[in-house]
C-alpha atoms as a PDB file:
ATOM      1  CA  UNK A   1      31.560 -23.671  87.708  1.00  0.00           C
ATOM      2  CA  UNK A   2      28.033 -23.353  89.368  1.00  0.00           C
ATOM      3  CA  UNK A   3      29.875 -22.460  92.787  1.00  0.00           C
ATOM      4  CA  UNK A   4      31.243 -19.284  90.418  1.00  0.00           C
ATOM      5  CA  UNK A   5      28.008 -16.908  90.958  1.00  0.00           C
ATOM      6  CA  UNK A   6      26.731 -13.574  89.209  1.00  0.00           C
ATOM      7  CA  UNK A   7      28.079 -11.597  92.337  1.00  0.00           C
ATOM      8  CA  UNK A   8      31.848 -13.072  92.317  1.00  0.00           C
ATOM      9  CA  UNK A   9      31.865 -12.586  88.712  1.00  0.00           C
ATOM     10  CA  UNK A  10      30.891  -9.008  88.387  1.00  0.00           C
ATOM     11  CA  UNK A  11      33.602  -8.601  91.151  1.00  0.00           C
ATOM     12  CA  UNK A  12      35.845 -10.111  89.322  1.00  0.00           C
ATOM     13  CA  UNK A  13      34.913  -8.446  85.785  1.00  0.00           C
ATOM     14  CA  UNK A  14      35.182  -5.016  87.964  1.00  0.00           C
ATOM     15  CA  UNK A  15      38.589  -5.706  88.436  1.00  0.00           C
ATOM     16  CA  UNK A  16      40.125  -6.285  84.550  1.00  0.00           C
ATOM     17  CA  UNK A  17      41.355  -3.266  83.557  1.00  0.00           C
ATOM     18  CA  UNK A  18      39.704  -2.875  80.372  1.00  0.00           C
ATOM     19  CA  UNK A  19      36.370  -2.438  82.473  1.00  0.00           C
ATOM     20  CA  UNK A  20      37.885  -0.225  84.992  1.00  0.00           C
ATOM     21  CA  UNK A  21      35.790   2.299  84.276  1.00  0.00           C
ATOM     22  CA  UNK A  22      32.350   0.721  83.121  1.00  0.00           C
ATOM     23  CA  UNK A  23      28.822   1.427  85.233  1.00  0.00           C
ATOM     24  CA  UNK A  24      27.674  -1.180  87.431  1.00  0.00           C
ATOM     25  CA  UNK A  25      24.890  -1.578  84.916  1.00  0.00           C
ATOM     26  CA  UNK A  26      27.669  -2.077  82.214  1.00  0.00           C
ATOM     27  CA  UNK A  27      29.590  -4.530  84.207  1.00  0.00           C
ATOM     28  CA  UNK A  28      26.448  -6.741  85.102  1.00  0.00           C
ATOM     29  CA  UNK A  29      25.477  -6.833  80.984  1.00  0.00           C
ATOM     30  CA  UNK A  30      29.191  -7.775  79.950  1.00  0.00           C
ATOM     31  CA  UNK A  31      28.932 -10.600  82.602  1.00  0.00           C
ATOM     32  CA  UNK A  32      25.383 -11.952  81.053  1.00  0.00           C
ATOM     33  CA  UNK A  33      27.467 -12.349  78.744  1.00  0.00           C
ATOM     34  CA  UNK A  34      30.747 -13.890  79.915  1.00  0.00           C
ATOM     35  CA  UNK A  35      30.694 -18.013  80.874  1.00  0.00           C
ATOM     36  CA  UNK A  36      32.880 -19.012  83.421  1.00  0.00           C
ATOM     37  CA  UNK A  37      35.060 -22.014  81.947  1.00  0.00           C
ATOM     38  CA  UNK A  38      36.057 -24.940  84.541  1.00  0.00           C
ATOM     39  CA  UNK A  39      39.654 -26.683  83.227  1.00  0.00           C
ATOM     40  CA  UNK A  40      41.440 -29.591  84.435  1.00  0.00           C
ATOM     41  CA  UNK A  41      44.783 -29.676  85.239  1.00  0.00           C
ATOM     42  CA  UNK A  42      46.934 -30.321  82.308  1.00  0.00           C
ATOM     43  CA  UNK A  43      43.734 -28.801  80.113  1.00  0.00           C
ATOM     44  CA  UNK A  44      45.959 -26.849  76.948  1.00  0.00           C
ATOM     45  CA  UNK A  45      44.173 -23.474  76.292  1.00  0.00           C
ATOM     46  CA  UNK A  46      46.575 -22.593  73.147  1.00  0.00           C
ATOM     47  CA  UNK A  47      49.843 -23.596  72.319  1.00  0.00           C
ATOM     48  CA  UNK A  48      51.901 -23.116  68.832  1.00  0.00           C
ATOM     49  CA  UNK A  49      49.556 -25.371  66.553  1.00  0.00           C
ATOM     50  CA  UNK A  50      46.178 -23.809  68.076  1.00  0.00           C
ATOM     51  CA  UNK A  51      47.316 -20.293  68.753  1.00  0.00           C
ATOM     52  CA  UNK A  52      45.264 -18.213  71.463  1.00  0.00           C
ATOM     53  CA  UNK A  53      42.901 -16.365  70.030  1.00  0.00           C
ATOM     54  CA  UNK A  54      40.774 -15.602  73.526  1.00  0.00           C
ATOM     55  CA  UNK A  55      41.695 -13.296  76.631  1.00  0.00           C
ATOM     56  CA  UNK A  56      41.234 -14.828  79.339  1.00  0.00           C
ATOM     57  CA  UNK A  57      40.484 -13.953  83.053  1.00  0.00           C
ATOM     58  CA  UNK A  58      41.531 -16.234  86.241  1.00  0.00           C
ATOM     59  CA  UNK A  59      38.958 -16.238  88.502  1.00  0.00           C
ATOM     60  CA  UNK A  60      41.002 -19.537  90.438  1.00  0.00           C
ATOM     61  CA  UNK A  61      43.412 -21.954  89.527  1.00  0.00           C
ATOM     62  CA  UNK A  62      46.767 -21.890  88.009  1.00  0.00           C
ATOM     63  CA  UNK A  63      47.916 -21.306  84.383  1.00  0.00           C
ATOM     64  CA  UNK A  64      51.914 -21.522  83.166  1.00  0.00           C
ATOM     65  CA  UNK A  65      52.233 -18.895  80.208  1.00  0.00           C
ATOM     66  CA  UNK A  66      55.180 -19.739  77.870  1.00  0.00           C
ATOM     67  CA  UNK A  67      55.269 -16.223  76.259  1.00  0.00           C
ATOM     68  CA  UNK A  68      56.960 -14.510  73.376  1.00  0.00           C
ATOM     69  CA  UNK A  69      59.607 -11.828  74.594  1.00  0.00           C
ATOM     70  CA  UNK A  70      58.771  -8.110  74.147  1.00  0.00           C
ATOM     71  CA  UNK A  71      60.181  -6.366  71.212  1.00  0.00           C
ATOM     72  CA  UNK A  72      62.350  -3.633  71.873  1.00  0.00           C
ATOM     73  CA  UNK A  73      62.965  -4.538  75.502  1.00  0.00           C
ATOM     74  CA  UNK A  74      64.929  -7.615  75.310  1.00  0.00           C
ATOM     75  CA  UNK A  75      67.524  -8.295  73.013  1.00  0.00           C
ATOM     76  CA  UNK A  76      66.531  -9.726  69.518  1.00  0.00           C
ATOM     77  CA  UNK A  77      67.695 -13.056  70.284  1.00  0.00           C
ATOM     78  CA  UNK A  78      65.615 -13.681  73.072  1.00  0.00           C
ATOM     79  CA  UNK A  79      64.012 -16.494  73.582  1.00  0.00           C
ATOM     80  CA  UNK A  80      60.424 -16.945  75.096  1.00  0.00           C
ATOM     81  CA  UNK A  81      59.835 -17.467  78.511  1.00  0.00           C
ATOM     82  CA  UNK A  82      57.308 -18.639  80.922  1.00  0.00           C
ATOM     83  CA  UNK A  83      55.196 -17.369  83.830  1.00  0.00           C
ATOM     84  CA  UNK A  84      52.737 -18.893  86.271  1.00  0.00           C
ATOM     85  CA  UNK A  85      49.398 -16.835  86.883  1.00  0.00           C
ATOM     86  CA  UNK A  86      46.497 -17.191  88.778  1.00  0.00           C
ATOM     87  CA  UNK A  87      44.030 -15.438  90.267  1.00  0.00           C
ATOM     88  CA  UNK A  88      42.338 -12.196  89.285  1.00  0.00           C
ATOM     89  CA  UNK A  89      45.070 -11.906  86.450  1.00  0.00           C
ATOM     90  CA  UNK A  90      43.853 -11.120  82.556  1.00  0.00           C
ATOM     91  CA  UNK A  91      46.098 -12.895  79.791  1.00  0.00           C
ATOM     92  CA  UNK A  92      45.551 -13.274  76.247  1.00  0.00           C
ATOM     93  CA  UNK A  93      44.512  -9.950  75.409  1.00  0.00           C
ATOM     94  CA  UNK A  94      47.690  -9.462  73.018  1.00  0.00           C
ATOM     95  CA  UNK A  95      45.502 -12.011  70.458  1.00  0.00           C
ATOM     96  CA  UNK A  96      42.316  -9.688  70.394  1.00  0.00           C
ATOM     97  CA  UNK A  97      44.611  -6.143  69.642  1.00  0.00           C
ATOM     98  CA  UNK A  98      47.080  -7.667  67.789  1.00  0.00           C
ATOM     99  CA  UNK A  99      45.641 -11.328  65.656  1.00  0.00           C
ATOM    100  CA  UNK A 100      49.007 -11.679  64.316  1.00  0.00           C
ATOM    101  CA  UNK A 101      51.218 -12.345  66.396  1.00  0.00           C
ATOM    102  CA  UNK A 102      50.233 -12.915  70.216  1.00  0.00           C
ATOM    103  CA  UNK A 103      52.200 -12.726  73.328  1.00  0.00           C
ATOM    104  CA  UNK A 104      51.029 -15.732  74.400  1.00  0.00           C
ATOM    105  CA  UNK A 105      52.312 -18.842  73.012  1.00  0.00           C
ATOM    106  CA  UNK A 106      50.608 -21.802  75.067  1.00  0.00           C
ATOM    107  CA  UNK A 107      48.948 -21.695  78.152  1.00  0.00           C
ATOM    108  CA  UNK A 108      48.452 -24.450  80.190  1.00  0.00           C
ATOM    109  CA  UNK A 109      46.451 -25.291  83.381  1.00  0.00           C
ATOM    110  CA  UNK A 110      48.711 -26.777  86.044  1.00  0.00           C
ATOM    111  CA  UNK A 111      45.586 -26.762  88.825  1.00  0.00           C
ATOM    112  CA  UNK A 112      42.257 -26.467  88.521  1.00  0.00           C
ATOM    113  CA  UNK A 113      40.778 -23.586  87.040  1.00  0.00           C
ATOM    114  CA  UNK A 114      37.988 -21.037  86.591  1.00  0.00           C
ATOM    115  CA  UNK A 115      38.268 -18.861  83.541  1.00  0.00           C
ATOM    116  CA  UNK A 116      36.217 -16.095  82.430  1.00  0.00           C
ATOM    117  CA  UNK A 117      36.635 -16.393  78.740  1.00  0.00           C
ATOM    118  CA  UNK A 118      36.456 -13.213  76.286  1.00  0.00           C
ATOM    119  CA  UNK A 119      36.486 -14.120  72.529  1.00  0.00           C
ATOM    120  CA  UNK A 120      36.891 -12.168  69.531  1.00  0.00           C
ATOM    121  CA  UNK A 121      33.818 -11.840  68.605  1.00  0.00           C
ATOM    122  CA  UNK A 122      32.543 -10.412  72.210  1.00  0.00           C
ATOM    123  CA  UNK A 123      35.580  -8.001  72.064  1.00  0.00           C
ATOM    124  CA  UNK A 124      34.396  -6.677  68.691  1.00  0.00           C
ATOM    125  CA  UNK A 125      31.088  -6.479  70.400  1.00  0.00           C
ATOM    126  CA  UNK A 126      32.002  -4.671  73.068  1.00  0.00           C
ATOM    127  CA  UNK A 127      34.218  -1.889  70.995  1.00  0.00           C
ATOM    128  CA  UNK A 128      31.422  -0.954  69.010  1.00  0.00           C
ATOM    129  CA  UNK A 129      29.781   0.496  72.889  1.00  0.00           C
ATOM    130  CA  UNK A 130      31.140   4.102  73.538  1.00  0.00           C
ATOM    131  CA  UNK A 131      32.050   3.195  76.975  1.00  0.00           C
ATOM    132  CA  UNK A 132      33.789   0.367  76.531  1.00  0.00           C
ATOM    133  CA  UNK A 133      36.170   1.746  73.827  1.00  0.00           C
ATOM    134  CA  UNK A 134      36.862   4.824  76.235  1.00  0.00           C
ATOM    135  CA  UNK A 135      38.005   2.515  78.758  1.00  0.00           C
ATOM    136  CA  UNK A 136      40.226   0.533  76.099  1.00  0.00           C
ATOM    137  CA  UNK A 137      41.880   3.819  74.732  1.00  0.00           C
ATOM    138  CA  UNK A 138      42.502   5.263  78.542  1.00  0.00           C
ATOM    139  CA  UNK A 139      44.124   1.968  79.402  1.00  0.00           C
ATOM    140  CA  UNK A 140      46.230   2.003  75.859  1.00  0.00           C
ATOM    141  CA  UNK A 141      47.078   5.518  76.885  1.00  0.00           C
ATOM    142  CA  UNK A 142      47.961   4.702  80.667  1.00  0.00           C
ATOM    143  CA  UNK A 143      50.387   1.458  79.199  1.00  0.00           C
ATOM    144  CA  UNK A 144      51.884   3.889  76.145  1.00  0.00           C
END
């Protein structure tokens, strides 16, 4: 995780969408923040008896998502499927705006990974800063 440094992090925190929009000065406090998490293959993040409660960024590695289908898209016997992510993609953030029921069912690292890890308790942190809850409602309005 050392070889993950302040630079390649802000890069990568530039790039999730609910920071889209944050100063540079922003960006570098939310990753003083942020710890970059090294898993093993085969680590479990969350799965059905330790539900994801965490967003989390890929800054490398591999993760297979086994995810609940969308309501109101697919038909109501659908049955969850699964995706492989990596890289710069943000997952998890279902369990932080809705606690209830996330999209994301288990998530499991199939090669090595570097997360960026954003918790409930930073994301309540972070909506109670103006310009991080304008960011949040533009990209609500831009997915609505």
């Amino acid at each position: 995780v050392g070889k993950v440094n302040k630079v390649r992090t802000q890069g990568t925190l530039r790039q999730m969408w609910p920071l889209m929009h944050l100063s540079d000065a922003q960006v570098e406090e939310m990753g003083a923040l942020l710890r970059p998490q090294a898993c093993p293959a085969g680590f479990v993040l969350c799965n059905a008896k330790a539900p994801c409660a965490r967003a989390f960024y890929v800054v490398e590695g591999e993760i297979i998502l086994t995810l609940r289908p969308r309501r109101g898209l697919d038909a109501p016997d659908a049955l969850p499927y699964t995706q492989v992510v990596s890289e710069s993609t943000l997952f998890g953030v279902g369990a932080l705006l809705n606690r209830d029921d996330p999209d994301v069912i288990e998530a499991k690292v199939i090669s090595p990974a570097v997360l960026l890890v954003l918790d409930r308790s930073l994301w309540e942190q972070l909506l109670e800063e103006r310009a991080f809850r304008s960011c949040v409602n533009r990209a609500a309005q831009q997915v609505a």
